[in-house]
C-alpha atoms as a PDB file:
ATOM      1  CA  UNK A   1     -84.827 -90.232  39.614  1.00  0.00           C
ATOM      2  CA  UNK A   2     -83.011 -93.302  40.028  1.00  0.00           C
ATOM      3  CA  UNK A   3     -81.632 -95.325  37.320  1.00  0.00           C
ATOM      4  CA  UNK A   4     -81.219 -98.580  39.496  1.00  0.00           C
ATOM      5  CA  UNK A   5     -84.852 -98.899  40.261  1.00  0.00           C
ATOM      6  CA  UNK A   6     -86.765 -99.192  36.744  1.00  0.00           C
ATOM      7  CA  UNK A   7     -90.819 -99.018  37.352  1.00  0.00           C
ATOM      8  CA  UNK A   8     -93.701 -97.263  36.060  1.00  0.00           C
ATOM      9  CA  UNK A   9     -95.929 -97.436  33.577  1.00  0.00           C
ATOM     10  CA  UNK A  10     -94.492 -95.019  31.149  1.00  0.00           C
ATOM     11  CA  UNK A  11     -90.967 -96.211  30.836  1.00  0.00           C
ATOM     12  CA  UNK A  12     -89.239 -95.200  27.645  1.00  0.00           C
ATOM     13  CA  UNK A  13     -88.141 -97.468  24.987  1.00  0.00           C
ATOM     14  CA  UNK A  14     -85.130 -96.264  24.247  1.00  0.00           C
ATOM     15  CA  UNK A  15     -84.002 -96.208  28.001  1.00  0.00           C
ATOM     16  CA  UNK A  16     -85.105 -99.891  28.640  1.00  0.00           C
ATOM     17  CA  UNK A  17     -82.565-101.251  27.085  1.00  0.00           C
ATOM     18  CA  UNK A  18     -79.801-103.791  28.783  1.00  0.00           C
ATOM     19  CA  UNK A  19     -78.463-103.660  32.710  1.00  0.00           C
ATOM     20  CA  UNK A  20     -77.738-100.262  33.991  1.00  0.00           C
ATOM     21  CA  UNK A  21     -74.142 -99.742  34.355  1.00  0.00           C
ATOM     22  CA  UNK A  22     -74.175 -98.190  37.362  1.00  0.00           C
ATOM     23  CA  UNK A  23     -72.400 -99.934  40.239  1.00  0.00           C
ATOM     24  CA  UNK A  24     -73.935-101.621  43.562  1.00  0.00           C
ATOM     25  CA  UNK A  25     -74.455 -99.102  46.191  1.00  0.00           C
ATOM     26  CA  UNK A  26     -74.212 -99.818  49.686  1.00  0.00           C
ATOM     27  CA  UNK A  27     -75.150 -97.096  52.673  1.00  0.00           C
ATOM     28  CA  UNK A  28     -76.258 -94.289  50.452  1.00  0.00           C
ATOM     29  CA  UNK A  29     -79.405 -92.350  51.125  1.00  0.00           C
ATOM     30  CA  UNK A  30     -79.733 -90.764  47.664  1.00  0.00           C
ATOM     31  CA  UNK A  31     -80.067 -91.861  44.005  1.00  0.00           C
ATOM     32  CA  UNK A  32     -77.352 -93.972  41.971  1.00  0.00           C
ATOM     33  CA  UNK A  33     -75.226 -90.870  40.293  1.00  0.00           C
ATOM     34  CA  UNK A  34     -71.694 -90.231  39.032  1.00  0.00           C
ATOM     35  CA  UNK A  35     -70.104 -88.303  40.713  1.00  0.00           C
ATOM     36  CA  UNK A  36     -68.417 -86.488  37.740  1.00  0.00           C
ATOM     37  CA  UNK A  37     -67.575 -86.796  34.193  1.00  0.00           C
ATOM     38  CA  UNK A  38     -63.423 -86.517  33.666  1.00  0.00           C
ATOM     39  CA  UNK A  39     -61.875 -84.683  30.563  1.00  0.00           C
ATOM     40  CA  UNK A  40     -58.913 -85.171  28.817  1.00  0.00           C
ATOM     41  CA  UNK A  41     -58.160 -82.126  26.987  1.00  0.00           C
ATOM     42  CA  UNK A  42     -55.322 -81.167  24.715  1.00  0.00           C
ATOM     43  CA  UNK A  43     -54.187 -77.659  25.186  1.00  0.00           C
ATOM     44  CA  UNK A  44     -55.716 -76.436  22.057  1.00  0.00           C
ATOM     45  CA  UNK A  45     -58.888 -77.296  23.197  1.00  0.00           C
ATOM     46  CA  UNK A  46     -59.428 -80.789  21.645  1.00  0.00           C
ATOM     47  CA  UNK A  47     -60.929 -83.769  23.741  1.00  0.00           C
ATOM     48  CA  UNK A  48     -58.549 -86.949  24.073  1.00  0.00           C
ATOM     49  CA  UNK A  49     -60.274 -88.988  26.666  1.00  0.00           C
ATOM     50  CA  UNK A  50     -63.357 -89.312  29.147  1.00  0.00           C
ATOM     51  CA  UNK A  51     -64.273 -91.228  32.028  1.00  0.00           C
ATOM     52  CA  UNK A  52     -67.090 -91.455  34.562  1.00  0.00           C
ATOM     53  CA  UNK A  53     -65.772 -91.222  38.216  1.00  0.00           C
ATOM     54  CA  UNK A  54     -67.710 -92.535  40.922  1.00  0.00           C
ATOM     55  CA  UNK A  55     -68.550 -91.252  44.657  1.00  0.00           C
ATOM     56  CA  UNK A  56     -64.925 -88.843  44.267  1.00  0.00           C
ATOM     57  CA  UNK A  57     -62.272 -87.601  42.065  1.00  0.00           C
ATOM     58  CA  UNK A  58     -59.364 -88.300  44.299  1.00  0.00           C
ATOM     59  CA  UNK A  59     -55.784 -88.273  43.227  1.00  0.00           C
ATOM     60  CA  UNK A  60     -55.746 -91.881  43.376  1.00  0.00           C
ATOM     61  CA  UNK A  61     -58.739 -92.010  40.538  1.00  0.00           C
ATOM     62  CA  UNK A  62     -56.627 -89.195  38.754  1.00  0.00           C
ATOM     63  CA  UNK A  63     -53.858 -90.934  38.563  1.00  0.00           C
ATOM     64  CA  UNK A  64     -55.519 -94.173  36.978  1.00  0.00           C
ATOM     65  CA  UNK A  65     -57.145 -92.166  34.612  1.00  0.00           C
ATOM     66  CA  UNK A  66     -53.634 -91.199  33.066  1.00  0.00           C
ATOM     67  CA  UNK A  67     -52.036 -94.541  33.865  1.00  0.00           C
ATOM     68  CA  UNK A  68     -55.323 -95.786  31.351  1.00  0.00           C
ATOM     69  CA  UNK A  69     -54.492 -93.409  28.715  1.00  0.00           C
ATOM     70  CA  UNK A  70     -50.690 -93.077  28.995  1.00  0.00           C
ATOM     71  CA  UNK A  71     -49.486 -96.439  29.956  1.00  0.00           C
ATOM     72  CA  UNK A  72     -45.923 -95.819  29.987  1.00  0.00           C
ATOM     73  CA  UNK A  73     -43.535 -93.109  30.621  1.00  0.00           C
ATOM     74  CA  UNK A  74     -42.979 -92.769  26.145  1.00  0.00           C
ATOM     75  CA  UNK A  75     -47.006 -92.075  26.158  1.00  0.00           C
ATOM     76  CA  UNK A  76     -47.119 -89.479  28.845  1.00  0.00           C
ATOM     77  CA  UNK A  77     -47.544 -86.140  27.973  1.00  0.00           C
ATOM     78  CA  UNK A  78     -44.807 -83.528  28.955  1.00  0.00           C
ATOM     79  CA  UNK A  79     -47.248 -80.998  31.747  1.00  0.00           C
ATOM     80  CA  UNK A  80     -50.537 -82.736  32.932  1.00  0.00           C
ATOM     81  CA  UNK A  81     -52.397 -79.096  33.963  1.00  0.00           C
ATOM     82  CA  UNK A  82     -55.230 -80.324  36.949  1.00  0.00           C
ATOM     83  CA  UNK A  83     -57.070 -78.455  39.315  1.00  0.00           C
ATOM     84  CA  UNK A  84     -55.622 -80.969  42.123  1.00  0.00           C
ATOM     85  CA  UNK A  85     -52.104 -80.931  40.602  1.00  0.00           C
ATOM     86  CA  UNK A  86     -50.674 -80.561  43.927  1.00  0.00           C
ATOM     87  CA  UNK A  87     -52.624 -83.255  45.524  1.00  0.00           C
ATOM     88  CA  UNK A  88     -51.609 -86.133  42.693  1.00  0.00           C
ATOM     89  CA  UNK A  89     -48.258 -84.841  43.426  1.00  0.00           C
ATOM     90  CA  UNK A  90     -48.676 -85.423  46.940  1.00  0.00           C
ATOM     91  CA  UNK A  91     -49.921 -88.738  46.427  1.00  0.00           C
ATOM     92  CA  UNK A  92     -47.401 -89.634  43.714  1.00  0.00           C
ATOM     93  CA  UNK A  93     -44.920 -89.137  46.316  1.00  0.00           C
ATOM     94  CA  UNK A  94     -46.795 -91.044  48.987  1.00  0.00           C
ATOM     95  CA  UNK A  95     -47.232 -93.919  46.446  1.00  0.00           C
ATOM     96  CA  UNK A  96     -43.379 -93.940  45.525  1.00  0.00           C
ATOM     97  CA  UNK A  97     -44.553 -93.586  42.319  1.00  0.00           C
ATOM     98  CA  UNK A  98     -42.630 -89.758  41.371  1.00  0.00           C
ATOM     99  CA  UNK A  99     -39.376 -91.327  40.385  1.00  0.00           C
ATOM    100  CA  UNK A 100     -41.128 -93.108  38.089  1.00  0.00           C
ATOM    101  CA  UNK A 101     -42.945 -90.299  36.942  1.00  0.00           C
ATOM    102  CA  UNK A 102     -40.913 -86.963  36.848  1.00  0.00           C
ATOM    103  CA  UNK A 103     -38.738 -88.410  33.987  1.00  0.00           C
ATOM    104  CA  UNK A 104     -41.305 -87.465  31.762  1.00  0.00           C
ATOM    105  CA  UNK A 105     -43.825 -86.161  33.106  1.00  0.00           C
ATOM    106  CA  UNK A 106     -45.012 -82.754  35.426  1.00  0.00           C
ATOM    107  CA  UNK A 107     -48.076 -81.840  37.272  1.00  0.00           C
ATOM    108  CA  UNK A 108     -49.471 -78.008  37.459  1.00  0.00           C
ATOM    109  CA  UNK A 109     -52.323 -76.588  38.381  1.00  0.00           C
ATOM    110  CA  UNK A 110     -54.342 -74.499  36.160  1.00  0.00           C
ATOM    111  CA  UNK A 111     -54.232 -71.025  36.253  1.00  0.00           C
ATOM    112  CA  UNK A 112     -57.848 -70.718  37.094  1.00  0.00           C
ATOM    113  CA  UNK A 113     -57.782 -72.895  40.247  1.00  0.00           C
ATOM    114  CA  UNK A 114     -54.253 -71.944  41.037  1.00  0.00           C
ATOM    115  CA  UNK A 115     -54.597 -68.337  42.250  1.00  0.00           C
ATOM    116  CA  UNK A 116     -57.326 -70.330  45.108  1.00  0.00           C
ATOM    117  CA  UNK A 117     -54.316 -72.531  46.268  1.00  0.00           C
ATOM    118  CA  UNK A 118     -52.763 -71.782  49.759  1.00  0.00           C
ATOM    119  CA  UNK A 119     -49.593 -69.217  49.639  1.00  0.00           C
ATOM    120  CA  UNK A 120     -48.006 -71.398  51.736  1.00  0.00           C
ATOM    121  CA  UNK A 121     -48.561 -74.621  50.233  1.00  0.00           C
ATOM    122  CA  UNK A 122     -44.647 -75.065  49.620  1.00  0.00           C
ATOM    123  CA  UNK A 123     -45.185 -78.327  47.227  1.00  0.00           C
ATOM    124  CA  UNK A 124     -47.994 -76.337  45.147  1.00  0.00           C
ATOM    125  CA  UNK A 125     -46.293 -73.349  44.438  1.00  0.00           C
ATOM    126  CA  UNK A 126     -42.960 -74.734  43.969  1.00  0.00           C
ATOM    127  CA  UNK A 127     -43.761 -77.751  41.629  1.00  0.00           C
ATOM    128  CA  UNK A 128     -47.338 -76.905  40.523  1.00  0.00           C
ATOM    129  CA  UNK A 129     -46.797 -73.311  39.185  1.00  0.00           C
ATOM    130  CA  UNK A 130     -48.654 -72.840  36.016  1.00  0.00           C
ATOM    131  CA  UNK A 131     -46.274 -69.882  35.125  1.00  0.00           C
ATOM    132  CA  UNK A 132     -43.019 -69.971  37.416  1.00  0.00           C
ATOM    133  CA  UNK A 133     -40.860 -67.080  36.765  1.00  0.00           C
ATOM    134  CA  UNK A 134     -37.478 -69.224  38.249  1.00  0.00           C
ATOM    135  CA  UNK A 135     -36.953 -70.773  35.062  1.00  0.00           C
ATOM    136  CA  UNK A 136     -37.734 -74.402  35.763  1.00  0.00           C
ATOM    137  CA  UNK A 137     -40.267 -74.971  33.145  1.00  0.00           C
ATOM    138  CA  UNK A 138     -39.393 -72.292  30.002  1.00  0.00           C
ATOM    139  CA  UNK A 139     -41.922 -74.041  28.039  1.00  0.00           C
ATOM    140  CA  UNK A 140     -44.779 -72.607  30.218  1.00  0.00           C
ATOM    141  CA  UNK A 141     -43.931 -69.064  30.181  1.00  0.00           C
ATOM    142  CA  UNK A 142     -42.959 -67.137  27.318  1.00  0.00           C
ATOM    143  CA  UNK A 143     -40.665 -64.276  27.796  1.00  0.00           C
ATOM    144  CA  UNK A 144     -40.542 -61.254  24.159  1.00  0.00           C
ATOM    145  CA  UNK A 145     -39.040 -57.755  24.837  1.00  0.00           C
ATOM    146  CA  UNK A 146     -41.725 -54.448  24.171  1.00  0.00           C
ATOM    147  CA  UNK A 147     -40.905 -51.951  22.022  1.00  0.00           C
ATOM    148  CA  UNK A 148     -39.974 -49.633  24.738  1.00  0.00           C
ATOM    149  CA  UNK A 149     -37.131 -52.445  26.082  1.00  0.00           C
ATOM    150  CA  UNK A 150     -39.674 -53.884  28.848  1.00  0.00           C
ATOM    151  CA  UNK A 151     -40.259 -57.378  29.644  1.00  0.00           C
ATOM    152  CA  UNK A 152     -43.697 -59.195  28.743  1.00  0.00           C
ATOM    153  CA  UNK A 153     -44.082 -62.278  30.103  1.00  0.00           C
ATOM    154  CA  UNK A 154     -47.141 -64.306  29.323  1.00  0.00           C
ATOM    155  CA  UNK A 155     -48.716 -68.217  29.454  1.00  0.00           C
ATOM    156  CA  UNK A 156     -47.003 -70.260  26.279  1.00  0.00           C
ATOM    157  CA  UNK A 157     -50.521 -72.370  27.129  1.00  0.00           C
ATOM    158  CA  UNK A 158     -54.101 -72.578  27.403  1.00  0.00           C
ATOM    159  CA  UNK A 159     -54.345 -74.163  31.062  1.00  0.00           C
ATOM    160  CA  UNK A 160     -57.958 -73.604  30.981  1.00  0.00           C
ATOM    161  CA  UNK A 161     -58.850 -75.448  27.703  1.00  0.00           C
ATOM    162  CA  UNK A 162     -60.662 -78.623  30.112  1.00  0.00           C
ATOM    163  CA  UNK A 163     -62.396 -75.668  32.399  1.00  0.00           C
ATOM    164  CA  UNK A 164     -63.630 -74.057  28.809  1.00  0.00           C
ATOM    165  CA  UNK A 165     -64.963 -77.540  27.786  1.00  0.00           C
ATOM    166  CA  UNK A 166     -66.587 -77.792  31.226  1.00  0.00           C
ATOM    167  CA  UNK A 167     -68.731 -74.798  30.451  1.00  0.00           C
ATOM    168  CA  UNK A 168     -69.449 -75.771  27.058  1.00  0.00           C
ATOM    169  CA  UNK A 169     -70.614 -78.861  28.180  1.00  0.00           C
ATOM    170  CA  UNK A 170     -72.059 -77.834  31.251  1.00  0.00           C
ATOM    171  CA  UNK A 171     -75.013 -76.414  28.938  1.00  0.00           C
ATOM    172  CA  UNK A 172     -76.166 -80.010  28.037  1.00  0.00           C
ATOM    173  CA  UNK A 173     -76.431 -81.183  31.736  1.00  0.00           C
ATOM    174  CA  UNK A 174     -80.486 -81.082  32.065  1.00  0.00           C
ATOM    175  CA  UNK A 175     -80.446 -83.488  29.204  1.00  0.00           C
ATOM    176  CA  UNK A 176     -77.843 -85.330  30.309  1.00  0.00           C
ATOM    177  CA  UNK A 177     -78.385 -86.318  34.232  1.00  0.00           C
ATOM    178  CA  UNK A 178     -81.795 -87.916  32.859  1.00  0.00           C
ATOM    179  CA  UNK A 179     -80.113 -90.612  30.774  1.00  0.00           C
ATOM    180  CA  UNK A 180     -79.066 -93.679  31.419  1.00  0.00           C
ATOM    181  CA  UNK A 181     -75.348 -94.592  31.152  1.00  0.00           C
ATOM    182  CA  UNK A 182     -75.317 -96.454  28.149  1.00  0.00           C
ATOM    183  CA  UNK A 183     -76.648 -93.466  26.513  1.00  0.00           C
ATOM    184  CA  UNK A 184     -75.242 -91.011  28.258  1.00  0.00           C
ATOM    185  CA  UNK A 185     -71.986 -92.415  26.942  1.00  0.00           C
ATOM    186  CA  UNK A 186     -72.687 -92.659  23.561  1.00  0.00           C
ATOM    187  CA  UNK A 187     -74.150 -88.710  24.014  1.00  0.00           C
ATOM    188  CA  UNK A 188     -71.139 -87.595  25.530  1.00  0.00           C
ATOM    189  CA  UNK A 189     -68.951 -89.083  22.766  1.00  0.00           C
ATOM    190  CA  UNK A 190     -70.847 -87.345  19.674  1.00  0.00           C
ATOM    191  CA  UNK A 191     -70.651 -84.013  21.779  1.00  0.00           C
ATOM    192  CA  UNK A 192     -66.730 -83.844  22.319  1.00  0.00           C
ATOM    193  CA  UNK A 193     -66.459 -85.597  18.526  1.00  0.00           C
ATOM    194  CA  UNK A 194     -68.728 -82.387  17.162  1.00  0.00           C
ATOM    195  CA  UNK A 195     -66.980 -80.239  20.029  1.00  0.00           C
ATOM    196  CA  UNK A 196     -63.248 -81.390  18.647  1.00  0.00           C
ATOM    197  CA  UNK A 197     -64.286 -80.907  14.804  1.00  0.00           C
ATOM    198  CA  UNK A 198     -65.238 -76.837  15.623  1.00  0.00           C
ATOM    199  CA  UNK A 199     -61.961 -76.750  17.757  1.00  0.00           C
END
């Protein structure tokens, strides 16, 4: 199936509609596809923005993504929890972007892709710790005292609210790789709207 080459007899209606959004493709032996649909998701579980990202979801794509939906450092949210935390980091850093962005803003991994993360990756488990115990981020971890005078120490967030909408969605995917984009949009939308009312 490929969207950028409309023939046949028996092309539906509905899907006949306008351009295809997709973009030009140059020295690729397979059909036009996304590469991956990009979540937003608040911790509680509630979508806040989506994006189609093409051929790769680097850092660099990452990055934009935010810089789209949080324009300046007063929109940003407080943790940004990705499975390539330590990579945007990385890249912020390359970029000389991190100055402008640690004011406001920090980068962890969540704790589902975390515990896959090299031990020695210094930057990852130093900055990107979903629940460090050295006290530099008290609002991930959140410390109450047993009955029997123990310590219990536990996450203060959901980190895998966006991996839990993944799955959810993930069920619609037959129906969804055989649209085209304008529709696949506007499908998309109406699930995380009805997804976001249940939440």
């Amino acid at each position: 199936w490929n969207p950028n080459q409309r023939t046949g007899p028996n092309l539906p209606a509905h899907d006949d509609d306008g351009e295809p959004i997709l973009p030009p493709r140059k020295k690729y032996f397979a059909p036009g596809r996304w590469y991956c649909l990009e979540l937003m998701v608040a911790p509680c579980g509630v979508p806040i923005a989506f994006e189609l990202f093409d051929k790769s979801e680097s850092p660099k794509k990452i990055i934009d993504f935010i810089k789209k939906h949080h324009p300046t450092p007063a929109t940003k949210s407080q943790y940004y929890i990705i499975d390539k935390a330590c990579m945007v980091l990385c890249s912020l850093i390359r970029g000389g972007k991190w100055e402008e962005w640690k004011r406001s803003t920090r980068l962890i991994v969540d704790a589902y892709h975390y515990i896959n993360h090299c031990v020695t990756d210094y930057v990852c488990r130093k900055w990107c710790n979903p629940a460090p115990m050295d006290g530099s981020a008290p609002n991930l971890v959140i410390s109450t005292t047993r009955p029997d005078g123990s310590t219990e120490h536990r996450r203060a967030f959901n980190s895998q609210a966006a991996e839990q909408l993944n799955a959810w969605i993930s069920g619609y995917q037959p129906i969804l790789n055989r649209m085209m984009v304008p529709n696949f949009l506007s499908y998309v939308l109406v699930l995380l709207f009805l997804h976001a009312r249940v939440v």
